[in-house]
C-alpha atoms as a PDB file:
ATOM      1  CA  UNK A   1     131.694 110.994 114.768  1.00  0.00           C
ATOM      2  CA  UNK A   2     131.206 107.312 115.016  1.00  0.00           C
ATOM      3  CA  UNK A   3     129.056 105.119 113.859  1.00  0.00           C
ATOM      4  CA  UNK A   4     127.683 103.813 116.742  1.00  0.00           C
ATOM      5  CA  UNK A   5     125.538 105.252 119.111  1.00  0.00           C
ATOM      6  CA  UNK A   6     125.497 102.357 121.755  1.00  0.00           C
ATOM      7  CA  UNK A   7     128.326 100.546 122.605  1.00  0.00           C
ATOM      8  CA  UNK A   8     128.300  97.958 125.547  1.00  0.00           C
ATOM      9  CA  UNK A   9     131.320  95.689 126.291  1.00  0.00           C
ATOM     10  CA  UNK A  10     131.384  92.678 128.662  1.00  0.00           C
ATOM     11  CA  UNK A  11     127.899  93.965 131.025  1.00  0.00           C
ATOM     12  CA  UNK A  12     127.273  91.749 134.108  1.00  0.00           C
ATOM     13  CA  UNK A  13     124.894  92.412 136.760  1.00  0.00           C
ATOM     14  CA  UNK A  14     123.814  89.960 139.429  1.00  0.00           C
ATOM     15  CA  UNK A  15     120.982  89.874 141.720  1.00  0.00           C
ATOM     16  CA  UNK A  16     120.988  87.865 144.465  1.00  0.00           C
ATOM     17  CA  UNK A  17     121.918  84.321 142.797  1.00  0.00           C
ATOM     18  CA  UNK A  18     120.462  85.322 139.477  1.00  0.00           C
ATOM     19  CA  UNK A  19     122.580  86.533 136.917  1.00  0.00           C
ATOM     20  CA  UNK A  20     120.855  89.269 135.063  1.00  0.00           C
ATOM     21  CA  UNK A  21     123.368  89.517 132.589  1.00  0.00           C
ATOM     22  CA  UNK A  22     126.862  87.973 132.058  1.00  0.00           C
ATOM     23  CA  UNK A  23     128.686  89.501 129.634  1.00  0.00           C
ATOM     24  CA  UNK A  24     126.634  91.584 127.373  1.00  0.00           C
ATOM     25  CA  UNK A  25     127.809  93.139 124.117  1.00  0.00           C
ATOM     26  CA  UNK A  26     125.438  95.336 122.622  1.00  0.00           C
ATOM     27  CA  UNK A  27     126.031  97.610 119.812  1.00  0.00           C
ATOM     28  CA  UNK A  28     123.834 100.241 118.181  1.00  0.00           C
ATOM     29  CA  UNK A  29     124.346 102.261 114.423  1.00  0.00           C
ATOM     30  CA  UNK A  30     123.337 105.890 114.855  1.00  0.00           C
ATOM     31  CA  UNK A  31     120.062 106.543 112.776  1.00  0.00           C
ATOM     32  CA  UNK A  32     118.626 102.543 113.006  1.00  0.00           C
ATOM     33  CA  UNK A  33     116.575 100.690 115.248  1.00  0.00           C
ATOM     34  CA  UNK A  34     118.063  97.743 117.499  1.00  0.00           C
ATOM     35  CA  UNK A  35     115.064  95.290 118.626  1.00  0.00           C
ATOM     36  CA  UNK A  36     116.233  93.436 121.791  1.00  0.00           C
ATOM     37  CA  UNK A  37     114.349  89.844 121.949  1.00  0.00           C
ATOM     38  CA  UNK A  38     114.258  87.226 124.716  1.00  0.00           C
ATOM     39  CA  UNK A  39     112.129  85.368 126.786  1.00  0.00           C
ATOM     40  CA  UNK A  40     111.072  86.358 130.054  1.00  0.00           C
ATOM     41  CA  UNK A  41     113.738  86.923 132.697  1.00  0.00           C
ATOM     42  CA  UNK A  42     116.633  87.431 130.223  1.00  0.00           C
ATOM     43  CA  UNK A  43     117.935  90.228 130.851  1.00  0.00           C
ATOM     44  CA  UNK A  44     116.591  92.703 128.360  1.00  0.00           C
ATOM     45  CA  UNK A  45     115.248  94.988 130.768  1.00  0.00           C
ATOM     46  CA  UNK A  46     118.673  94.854 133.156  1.00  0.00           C
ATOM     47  CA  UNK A  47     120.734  95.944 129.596  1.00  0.00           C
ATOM     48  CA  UNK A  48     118.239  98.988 129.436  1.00  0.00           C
ATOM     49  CA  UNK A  49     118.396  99.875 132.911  1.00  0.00           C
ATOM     50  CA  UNK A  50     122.310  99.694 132.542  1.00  0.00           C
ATOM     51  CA  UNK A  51     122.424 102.385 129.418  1.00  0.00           C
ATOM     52  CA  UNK A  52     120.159 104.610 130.851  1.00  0.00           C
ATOM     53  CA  UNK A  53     121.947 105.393 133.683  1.00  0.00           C
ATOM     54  CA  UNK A  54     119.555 103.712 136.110  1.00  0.00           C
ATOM     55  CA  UNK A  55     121.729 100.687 137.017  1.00  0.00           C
ATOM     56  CA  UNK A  56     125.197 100.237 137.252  1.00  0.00           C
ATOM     57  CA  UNK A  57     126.848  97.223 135.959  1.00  0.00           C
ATOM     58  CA  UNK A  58     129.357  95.023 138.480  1.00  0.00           C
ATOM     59  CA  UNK A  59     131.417  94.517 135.553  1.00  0.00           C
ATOM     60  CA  UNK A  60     131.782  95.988 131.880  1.00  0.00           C
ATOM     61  CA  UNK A  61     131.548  99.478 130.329  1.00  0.00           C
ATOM     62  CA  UNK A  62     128.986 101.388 128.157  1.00  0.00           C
ATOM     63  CA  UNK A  63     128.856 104.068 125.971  1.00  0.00           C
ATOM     64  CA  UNK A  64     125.908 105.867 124.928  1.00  0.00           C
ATOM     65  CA  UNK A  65     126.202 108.943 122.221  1.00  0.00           C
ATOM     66  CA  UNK A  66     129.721 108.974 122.778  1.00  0.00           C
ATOM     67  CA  UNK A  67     129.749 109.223 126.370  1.00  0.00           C
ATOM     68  CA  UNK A  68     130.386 106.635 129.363  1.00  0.00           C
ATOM     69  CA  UNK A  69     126.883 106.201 130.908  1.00  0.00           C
ATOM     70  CA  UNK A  70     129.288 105.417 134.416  1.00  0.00           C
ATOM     71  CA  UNK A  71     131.354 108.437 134.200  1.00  0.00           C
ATOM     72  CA  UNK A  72     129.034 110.925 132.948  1.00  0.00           C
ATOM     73  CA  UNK A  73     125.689 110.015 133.689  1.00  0.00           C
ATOM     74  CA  UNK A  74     124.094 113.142 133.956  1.00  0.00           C
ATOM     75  CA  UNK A  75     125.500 114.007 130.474  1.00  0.00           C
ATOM     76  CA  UNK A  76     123.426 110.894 129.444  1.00  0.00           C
ATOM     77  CA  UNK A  77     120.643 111.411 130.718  1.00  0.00           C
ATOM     78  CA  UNK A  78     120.251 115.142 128.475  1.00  0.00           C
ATOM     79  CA  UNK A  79     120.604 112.937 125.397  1.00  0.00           C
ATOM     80  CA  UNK A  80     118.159 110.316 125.939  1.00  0.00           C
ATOM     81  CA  UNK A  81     114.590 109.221 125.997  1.00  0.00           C
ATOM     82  CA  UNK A  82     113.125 106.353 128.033  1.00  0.00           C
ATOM     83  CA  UNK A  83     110.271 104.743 128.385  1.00  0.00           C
ATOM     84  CA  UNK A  84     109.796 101.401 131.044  1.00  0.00           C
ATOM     85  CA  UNK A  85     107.672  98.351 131.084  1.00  0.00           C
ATOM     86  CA  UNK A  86     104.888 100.620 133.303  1.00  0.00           C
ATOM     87  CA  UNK A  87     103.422 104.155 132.951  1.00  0.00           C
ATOM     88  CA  UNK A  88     105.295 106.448 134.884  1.00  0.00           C
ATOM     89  CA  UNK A  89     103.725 109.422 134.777  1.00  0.00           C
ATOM     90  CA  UNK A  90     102.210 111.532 137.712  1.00  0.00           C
ATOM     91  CA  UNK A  91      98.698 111.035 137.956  1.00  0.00           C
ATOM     92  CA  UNK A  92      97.918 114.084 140.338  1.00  0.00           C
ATOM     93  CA  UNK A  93      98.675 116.041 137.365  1.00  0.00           C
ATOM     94  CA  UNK A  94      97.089 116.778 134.070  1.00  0.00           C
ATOM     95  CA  UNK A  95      98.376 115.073 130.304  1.00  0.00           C
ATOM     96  CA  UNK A  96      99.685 118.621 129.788  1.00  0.00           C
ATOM     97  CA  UNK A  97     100.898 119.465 133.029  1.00  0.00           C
ATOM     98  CA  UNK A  98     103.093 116.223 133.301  1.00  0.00           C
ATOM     99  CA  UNK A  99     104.515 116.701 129.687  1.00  0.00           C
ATOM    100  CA  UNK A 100     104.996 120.730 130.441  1.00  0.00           C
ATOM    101  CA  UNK A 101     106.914 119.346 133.995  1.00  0.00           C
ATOM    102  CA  UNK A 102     109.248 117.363 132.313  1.00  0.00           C
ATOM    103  CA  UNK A 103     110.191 119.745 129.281  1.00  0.00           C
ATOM    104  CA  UNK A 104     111.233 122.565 132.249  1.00  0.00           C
ATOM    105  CA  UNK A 105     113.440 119.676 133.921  1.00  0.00           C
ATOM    106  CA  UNK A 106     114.954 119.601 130.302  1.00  0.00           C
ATOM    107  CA  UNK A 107     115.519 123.435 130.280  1.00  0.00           C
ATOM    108  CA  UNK A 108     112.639 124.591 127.774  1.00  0.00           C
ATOM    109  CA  UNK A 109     111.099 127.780 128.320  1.00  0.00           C
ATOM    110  CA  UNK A 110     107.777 127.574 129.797  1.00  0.00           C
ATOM    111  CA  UNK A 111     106.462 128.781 126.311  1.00  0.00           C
ATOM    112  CA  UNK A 112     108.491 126.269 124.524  1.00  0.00           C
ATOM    113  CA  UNK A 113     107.808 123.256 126.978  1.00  0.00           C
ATOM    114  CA  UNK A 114     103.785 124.006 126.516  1.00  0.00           C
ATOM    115  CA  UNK A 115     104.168 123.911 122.967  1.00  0.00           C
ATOM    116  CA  UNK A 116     106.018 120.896 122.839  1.00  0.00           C
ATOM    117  CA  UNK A 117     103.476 119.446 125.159  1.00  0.00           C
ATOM    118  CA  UNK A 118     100.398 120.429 123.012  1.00  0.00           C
ATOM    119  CA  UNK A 119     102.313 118.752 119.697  1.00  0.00           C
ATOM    120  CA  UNK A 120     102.852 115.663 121.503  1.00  0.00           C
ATOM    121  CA  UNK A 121      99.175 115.101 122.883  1.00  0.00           C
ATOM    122  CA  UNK A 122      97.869 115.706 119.354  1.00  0.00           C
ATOM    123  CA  UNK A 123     100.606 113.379 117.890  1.00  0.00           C
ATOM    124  CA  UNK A 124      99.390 110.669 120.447  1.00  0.00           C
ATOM    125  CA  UNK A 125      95.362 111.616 120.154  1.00  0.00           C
ATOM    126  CA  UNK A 126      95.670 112.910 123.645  1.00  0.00           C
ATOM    127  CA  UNK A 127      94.189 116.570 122.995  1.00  0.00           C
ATOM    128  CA  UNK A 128      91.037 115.886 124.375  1.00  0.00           C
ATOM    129  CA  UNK A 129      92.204 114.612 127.536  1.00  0.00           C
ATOM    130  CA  UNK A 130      95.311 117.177 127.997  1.00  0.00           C
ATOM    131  CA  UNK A 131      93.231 119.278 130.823  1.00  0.00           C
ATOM    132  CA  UNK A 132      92.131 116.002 132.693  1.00  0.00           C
ATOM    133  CA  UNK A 133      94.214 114.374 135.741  1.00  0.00           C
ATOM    134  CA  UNK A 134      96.284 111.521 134.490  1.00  0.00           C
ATOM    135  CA  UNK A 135      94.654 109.501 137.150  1.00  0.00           C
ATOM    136  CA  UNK A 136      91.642 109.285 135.027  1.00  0.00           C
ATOM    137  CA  UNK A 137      93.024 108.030 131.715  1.00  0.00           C
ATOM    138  CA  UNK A 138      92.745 104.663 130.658  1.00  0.00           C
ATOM    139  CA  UNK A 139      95.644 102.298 130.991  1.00  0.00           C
ATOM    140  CA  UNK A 140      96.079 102.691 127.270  1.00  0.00           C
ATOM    141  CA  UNK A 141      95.989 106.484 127.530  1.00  0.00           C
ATOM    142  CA  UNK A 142      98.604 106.845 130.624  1.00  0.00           C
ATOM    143  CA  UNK A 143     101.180 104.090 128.189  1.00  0.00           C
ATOM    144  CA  UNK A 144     100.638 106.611 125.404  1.00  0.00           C
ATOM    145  CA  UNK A 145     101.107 109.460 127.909  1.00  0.00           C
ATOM    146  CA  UNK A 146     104.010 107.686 129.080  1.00  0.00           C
ATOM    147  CA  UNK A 147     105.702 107.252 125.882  1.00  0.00           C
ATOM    148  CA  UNK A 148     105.029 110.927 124.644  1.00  0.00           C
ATOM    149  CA  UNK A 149     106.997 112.175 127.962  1.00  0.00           C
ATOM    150  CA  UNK A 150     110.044 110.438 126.681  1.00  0.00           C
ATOM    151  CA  UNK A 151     110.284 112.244 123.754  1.00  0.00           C
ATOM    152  CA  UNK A 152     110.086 115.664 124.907  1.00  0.00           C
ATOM    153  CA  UNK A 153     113.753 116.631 124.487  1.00  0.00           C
ATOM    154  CA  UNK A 154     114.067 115.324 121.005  1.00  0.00           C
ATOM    155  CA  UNK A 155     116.038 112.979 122.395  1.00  0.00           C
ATOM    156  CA  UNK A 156     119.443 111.750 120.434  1.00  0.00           C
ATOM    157  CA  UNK A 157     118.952 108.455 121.643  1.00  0.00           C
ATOM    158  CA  UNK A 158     115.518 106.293 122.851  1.00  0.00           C
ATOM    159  CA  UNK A 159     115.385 103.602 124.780  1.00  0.00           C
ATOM    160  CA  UNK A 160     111.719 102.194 123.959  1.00  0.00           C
ATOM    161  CA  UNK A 161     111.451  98.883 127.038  1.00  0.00           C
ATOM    162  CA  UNK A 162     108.372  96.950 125.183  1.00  0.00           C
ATOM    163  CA  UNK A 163     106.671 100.101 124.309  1.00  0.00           C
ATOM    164  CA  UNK A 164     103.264  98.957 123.530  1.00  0.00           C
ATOM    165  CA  UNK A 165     102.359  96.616 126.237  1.00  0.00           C
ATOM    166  CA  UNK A 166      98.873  97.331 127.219  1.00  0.00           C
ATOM    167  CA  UNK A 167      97.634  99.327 123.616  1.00  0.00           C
ATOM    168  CA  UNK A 168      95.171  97.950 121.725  1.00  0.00           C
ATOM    169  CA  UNK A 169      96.403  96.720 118.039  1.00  0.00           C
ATOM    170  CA  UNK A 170      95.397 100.098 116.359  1.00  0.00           C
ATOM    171  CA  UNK A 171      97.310 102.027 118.843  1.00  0.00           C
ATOM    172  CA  UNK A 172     100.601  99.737 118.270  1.00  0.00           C
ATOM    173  CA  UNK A 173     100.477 100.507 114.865  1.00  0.00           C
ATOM    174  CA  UNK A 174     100.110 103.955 115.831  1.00  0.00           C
ATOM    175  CA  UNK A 175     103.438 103.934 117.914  1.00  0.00           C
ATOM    176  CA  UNK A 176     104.817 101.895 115.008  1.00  0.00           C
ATOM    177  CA  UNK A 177     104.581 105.122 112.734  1.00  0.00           C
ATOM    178  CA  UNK A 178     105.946 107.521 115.914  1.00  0.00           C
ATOM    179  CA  UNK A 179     109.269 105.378 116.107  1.00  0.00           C
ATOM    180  CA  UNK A 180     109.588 105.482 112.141  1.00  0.00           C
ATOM    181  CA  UNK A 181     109.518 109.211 112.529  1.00  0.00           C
ATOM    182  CA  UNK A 182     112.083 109.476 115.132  1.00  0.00           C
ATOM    183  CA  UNK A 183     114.323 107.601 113.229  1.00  0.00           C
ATOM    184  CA  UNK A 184     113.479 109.813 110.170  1.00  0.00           C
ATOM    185  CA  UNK A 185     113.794 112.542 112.316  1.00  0.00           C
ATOM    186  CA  UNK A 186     117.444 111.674 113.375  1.00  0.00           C
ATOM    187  CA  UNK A 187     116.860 109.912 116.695  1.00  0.00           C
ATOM    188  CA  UNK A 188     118.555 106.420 117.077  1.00  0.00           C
ATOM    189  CA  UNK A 189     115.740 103.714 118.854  1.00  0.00           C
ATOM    190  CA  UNK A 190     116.766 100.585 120.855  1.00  0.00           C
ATOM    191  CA  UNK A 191     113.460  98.868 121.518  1.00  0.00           C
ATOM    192  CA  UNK A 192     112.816  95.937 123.383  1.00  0.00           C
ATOM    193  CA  UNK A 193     109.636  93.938 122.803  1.00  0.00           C
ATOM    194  CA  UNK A 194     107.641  90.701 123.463  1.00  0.00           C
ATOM    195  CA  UNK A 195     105.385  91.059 119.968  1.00  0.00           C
ATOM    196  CA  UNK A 196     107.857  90.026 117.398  1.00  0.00           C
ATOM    197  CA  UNK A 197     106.409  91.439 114.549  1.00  0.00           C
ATOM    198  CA  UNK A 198     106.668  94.550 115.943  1.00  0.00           C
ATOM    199  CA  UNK A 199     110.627  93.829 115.736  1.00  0.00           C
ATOM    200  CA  UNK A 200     110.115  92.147 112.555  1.00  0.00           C
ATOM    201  CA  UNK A 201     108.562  95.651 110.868  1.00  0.00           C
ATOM    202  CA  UNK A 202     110.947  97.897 113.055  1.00  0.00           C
ATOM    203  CA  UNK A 203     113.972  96.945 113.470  1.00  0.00           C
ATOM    204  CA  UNK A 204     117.325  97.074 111.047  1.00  0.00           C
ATOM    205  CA  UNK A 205     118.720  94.824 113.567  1.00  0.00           C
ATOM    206  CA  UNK A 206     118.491  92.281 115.912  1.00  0.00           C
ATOM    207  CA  UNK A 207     119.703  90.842 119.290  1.00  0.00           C
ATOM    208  CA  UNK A 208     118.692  87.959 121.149  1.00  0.00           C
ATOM    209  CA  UNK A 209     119.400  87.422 124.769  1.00  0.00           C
ATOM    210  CA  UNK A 210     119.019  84.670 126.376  1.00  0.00           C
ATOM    211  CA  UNK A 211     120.174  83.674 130.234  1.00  0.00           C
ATOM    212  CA  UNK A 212     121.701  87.317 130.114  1.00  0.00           C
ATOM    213  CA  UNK A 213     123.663  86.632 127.133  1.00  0.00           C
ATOM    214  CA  UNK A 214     123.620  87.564 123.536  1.00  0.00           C
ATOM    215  CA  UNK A 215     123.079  84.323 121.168  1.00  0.00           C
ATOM    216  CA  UNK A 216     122.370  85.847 118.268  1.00  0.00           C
ATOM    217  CA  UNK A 217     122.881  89.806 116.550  1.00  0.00           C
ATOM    218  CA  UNK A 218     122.020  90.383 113.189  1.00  0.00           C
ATOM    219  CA  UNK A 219     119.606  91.998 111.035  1.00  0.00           C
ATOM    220  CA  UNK A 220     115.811  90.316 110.684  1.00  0.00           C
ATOM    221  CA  UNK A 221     116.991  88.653 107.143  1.00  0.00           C
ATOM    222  CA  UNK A 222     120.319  87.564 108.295  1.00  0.00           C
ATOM    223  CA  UNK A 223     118.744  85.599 111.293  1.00  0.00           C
ATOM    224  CA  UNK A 224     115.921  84.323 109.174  1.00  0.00           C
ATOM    225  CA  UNK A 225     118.312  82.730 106.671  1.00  0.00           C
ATOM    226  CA  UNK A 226     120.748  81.127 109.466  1.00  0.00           C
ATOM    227  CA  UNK A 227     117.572  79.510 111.151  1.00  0.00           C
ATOM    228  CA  UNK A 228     115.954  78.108 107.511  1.00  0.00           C
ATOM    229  CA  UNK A 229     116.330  79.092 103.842  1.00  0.00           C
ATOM    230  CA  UNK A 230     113.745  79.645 101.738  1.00  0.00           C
ATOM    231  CA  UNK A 231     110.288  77.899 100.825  1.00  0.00           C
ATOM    232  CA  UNK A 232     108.503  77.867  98.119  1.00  0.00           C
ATOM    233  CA  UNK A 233     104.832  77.104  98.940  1.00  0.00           C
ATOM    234  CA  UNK A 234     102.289  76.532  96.045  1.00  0.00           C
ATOM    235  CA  UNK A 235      98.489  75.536  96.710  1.00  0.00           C
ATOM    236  CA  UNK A 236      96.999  74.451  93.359  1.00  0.00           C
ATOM    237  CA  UNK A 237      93.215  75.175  92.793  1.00  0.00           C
ATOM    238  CA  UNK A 238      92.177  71.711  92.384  1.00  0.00           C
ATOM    239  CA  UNK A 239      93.414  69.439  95.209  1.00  0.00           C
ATOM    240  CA  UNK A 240      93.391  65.835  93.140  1.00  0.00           C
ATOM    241  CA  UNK A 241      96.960  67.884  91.779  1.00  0.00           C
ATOM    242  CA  UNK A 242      98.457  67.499  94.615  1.00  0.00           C
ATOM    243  CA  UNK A 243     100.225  64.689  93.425  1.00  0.00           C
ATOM    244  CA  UNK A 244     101.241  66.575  89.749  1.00  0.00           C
ATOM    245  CA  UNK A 245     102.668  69.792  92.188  1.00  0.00           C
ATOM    246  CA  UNK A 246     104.896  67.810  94.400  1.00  0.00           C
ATOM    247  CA  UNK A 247     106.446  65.919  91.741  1.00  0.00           C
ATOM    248  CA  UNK A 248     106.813  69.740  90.355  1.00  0.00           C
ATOM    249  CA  UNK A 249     108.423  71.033  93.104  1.00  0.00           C
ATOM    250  CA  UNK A 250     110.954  67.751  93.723  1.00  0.00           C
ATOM    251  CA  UNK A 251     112.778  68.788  90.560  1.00  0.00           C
ATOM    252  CA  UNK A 252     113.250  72.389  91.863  1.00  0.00           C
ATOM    253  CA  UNK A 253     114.004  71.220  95.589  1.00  0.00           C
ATOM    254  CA  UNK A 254     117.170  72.266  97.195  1.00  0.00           C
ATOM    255  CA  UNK A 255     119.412  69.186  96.897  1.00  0.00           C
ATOM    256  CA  UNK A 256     119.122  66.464 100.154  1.00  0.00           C
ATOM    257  CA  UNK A 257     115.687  67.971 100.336  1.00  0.00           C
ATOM    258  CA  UNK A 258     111.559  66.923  98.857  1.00  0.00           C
ATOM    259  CA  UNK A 259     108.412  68.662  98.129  1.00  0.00           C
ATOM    260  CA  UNK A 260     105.610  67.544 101.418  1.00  0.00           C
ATOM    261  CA  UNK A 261     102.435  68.483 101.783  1.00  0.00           C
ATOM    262  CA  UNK A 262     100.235  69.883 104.200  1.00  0.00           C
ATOM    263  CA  UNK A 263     103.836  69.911 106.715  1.00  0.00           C
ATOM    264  CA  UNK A 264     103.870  73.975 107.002  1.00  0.00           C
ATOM    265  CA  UNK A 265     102.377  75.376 110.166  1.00  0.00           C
ATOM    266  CA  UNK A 266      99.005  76.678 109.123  1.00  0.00           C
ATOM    267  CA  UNK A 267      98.819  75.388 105.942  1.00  0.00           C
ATOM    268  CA  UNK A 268      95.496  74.896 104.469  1.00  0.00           C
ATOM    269  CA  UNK A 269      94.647  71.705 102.340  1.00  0.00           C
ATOM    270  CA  UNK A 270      96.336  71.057  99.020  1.00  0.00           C
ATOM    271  CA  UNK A 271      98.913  73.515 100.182  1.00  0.00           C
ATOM    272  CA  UNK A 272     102.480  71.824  99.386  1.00  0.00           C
ATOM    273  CA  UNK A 273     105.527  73.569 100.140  1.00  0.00           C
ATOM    274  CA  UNK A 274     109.370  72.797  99.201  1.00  0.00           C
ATOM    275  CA  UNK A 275     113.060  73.727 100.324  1.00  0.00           C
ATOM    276  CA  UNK A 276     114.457  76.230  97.542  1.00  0.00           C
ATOM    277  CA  UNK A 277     118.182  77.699  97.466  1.00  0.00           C
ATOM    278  CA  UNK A 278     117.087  80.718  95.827  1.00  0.00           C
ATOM    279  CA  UNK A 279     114.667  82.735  94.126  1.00  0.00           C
ATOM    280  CA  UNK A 280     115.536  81.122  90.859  1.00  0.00           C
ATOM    281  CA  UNK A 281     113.100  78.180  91.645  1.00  0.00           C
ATOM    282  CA  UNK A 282     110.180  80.703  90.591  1.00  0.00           C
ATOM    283  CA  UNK A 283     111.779  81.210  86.809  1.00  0.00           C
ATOM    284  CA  UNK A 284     111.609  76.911  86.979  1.00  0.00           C
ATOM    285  CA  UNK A 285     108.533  76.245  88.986  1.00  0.00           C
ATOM    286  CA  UNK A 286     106.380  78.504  87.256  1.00  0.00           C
ATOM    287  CA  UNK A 287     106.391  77.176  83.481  1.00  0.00           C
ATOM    288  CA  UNK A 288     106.792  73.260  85.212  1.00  0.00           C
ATOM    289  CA  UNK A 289     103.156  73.933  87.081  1.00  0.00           C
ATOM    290  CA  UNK A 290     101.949  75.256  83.872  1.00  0.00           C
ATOM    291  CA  UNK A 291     102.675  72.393  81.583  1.00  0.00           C
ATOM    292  CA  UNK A 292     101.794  70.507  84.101  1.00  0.00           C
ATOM    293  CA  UNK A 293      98.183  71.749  83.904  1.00  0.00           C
ATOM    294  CA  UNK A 294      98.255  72.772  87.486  1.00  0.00           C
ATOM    295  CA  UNK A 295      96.384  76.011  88.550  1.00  0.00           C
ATOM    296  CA  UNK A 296      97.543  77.672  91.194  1.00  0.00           C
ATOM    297  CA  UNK A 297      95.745  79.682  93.889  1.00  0.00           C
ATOM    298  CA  UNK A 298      98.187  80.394  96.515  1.00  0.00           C
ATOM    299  CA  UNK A 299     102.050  81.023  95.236  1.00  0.00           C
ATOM    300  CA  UNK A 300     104.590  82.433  97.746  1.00  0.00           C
ATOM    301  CA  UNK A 301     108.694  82.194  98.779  1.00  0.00           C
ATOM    302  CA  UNK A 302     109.293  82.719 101.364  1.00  0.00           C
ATOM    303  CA  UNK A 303     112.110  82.656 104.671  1.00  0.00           C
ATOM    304  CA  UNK A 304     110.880  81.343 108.266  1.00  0.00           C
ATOM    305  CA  UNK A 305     109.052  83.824 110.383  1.00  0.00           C
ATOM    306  CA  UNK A 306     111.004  85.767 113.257  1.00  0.00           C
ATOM    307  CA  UNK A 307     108.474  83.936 115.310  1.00  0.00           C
ATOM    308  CA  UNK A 308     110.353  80.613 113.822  1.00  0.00           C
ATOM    309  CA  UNK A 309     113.777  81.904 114.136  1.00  0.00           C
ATOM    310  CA  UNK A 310     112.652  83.301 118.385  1.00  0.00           C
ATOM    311  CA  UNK A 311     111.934  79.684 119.075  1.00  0.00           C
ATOM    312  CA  UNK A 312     114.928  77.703 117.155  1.00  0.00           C
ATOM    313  CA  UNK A 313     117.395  80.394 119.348  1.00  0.00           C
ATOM    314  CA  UNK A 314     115.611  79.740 122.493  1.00  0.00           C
ATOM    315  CA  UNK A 315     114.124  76.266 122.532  1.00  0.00           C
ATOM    316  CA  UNK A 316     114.650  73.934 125.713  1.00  0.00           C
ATOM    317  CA  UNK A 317     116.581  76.452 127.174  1.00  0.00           C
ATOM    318  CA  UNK A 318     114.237  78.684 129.230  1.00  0.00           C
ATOM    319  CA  UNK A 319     115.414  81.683 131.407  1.00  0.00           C
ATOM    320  CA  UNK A 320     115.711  81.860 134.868  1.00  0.00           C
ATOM    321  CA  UNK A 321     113.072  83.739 137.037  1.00  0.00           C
ATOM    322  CA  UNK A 322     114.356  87.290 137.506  1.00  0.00           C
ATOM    323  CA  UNK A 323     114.933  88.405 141.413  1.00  0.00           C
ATOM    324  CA  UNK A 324     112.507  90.960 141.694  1.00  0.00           C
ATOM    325  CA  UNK A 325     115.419  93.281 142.591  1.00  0.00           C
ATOM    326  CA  UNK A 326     115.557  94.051 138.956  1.00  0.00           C
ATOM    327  CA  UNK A 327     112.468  95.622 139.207  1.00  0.00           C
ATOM    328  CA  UNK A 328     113.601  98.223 141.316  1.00  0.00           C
ATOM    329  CA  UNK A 329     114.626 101.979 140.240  1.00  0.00           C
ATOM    330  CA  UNK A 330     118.347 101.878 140.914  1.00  0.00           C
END
């Protein structure tokens, strides 16, 4: 069995005179979670569409669980999970009606489909609500809805496109711990998202797309350390040391490289931060602050945010406006 779960080669897909993607390589370990980034109009959504079977490509190939999602899209289709931008569900029908629907489409027995649908509406606080008409949940409630009908067939693979647009912070982190458990569960999750902690506390790896093409694919660490190494950011307790912690932190400053204060996005007063090449700069920085009679209240290394390392990729260079085309179910 391989290794990978997802496999695109060379994707392209044009709309009109946008081009949605031009030559996409995308590639997906069984068991992990891929977190798709880009600004808007990239062509994140397009690459979904694509591996779920929705769109077809003018150019390339993809494979998802082992199978060509052109030659054998039905086959796909039985091992995945998806869940769009926007609710999808019917609203005519009740939160256990909708979720009972879909398991018969996947072949559960009417006893087994009902079951399912009752563990899912507890698992996404939906119990109260599963006799009510979908048309009267919340926005909230229909996304959450939404996102339990994709995972009705235990799928093998789940294609999550910004999952949590729309739910409130309490809810994300709720969907947060869902994902976890697929993965711990033996599902495989590529998830595409505008929050990027939510890729920063999910994902084993990351892609960036930009203009519909990859620009950067590696894990959150990995792309952290090729944006910016590491800081070391110390705010002493008594601000008239300022002076005593830079001249500190100079001696354990990555070479070509000083100690500044007050530089770091956010930083509060006094707080002075400092280019390190490793995490050896703590076993020298903190007996130096010590003799140095400087007390410290704030002590941290640390590498740039994904929110850092999202801008450096994508700065000046922003995406085309998407034909609305790629909205459409192809």
């Amino acid at each position: 069995m391989s290794d990978l779960v997802v496999r695109a080669e060379g994707l392209r897909k044009r709309f009109g005179k946008t081009q949605a993607l031009d030559g996409v390589d995308l590639a997906m370990r069984r068991g992990t979670v891929l977190g798709v980034l880009g600004p808007n109009g990239a062509g994140k959504t397009t690459a979904v569409r694509v591996l779920a079977t929705l769109l077809r490509p003018d150019e390339g190939r993809a494979e998802v669980a082992g199978i060509d999602v052109l030659k054998e899209p039905a086959r796909v289709r039985r091992r995945i999970g998806l869940t769009g931008q926007y609710a999808s569900v019917d609203e005519d029908l009740t939160g256990t009606q909708n979720l009972v629907l879909i398991g018969r489409l996947l072949d559960l027995t009417t006893r087994d489909a009902k079951k399912r649908a009752a563990e899912l509406l507890e698992w996404f606080d939906l119990t109260e609500a599963a006799g009510r008409m979908a048309k009267t949940y919340s926005g909230g409630m229909r996304r959450r809805l939404d996102l339990a009908a994709s995972l009705v067939g235990h799928p093998e693979v789940i294609f999550l496109d910004e999952p949590t647009t729309g739910l409130d912070p309490a809810k994300r982190e709720d969907m947060w711990g869902v994902v976890r458990t697929q993965v711990t569960q033996g599902s495989s999750v590529l998830l595409t998202t505008q929050y990027l902690e939510e890729a920063d506390a999910l994902a084993d790896e990351i892609v960036v797309i930009n203009h519909g093409k990859v620009i950067a694919h590696d894990t959150p660490d990995g792309l952290k350390r090729r944006v910016g190494g590491l800081t070391l950011s110390v705010r002493p307790a008594d601000p008239a040391k300022v002076p005593d912690t830079l001249r500190v932190l100079d001696a354990v400053a990555a070479p070509g490289t000083s100690a500044s204060a007050e530089t770091a996005a956010g930083a509060r007063p006094g707080a002075v931060s400092v280019p390190v090449t490793s995490d050896l700069a703590l076993d020298e920085a903190v007996p130096a602050l010590r003799r140095a009679g400087v007390e410290v209240i704030d002590f941290g290394l640390h590498l740039p945010s994904l929110d850092e390392v999202f801008h450096a990729l994508t700065e000046g260079t922003p995406a085309p406006a998407a034909s609305t085309k790629e909205n459409e179910l192809v």
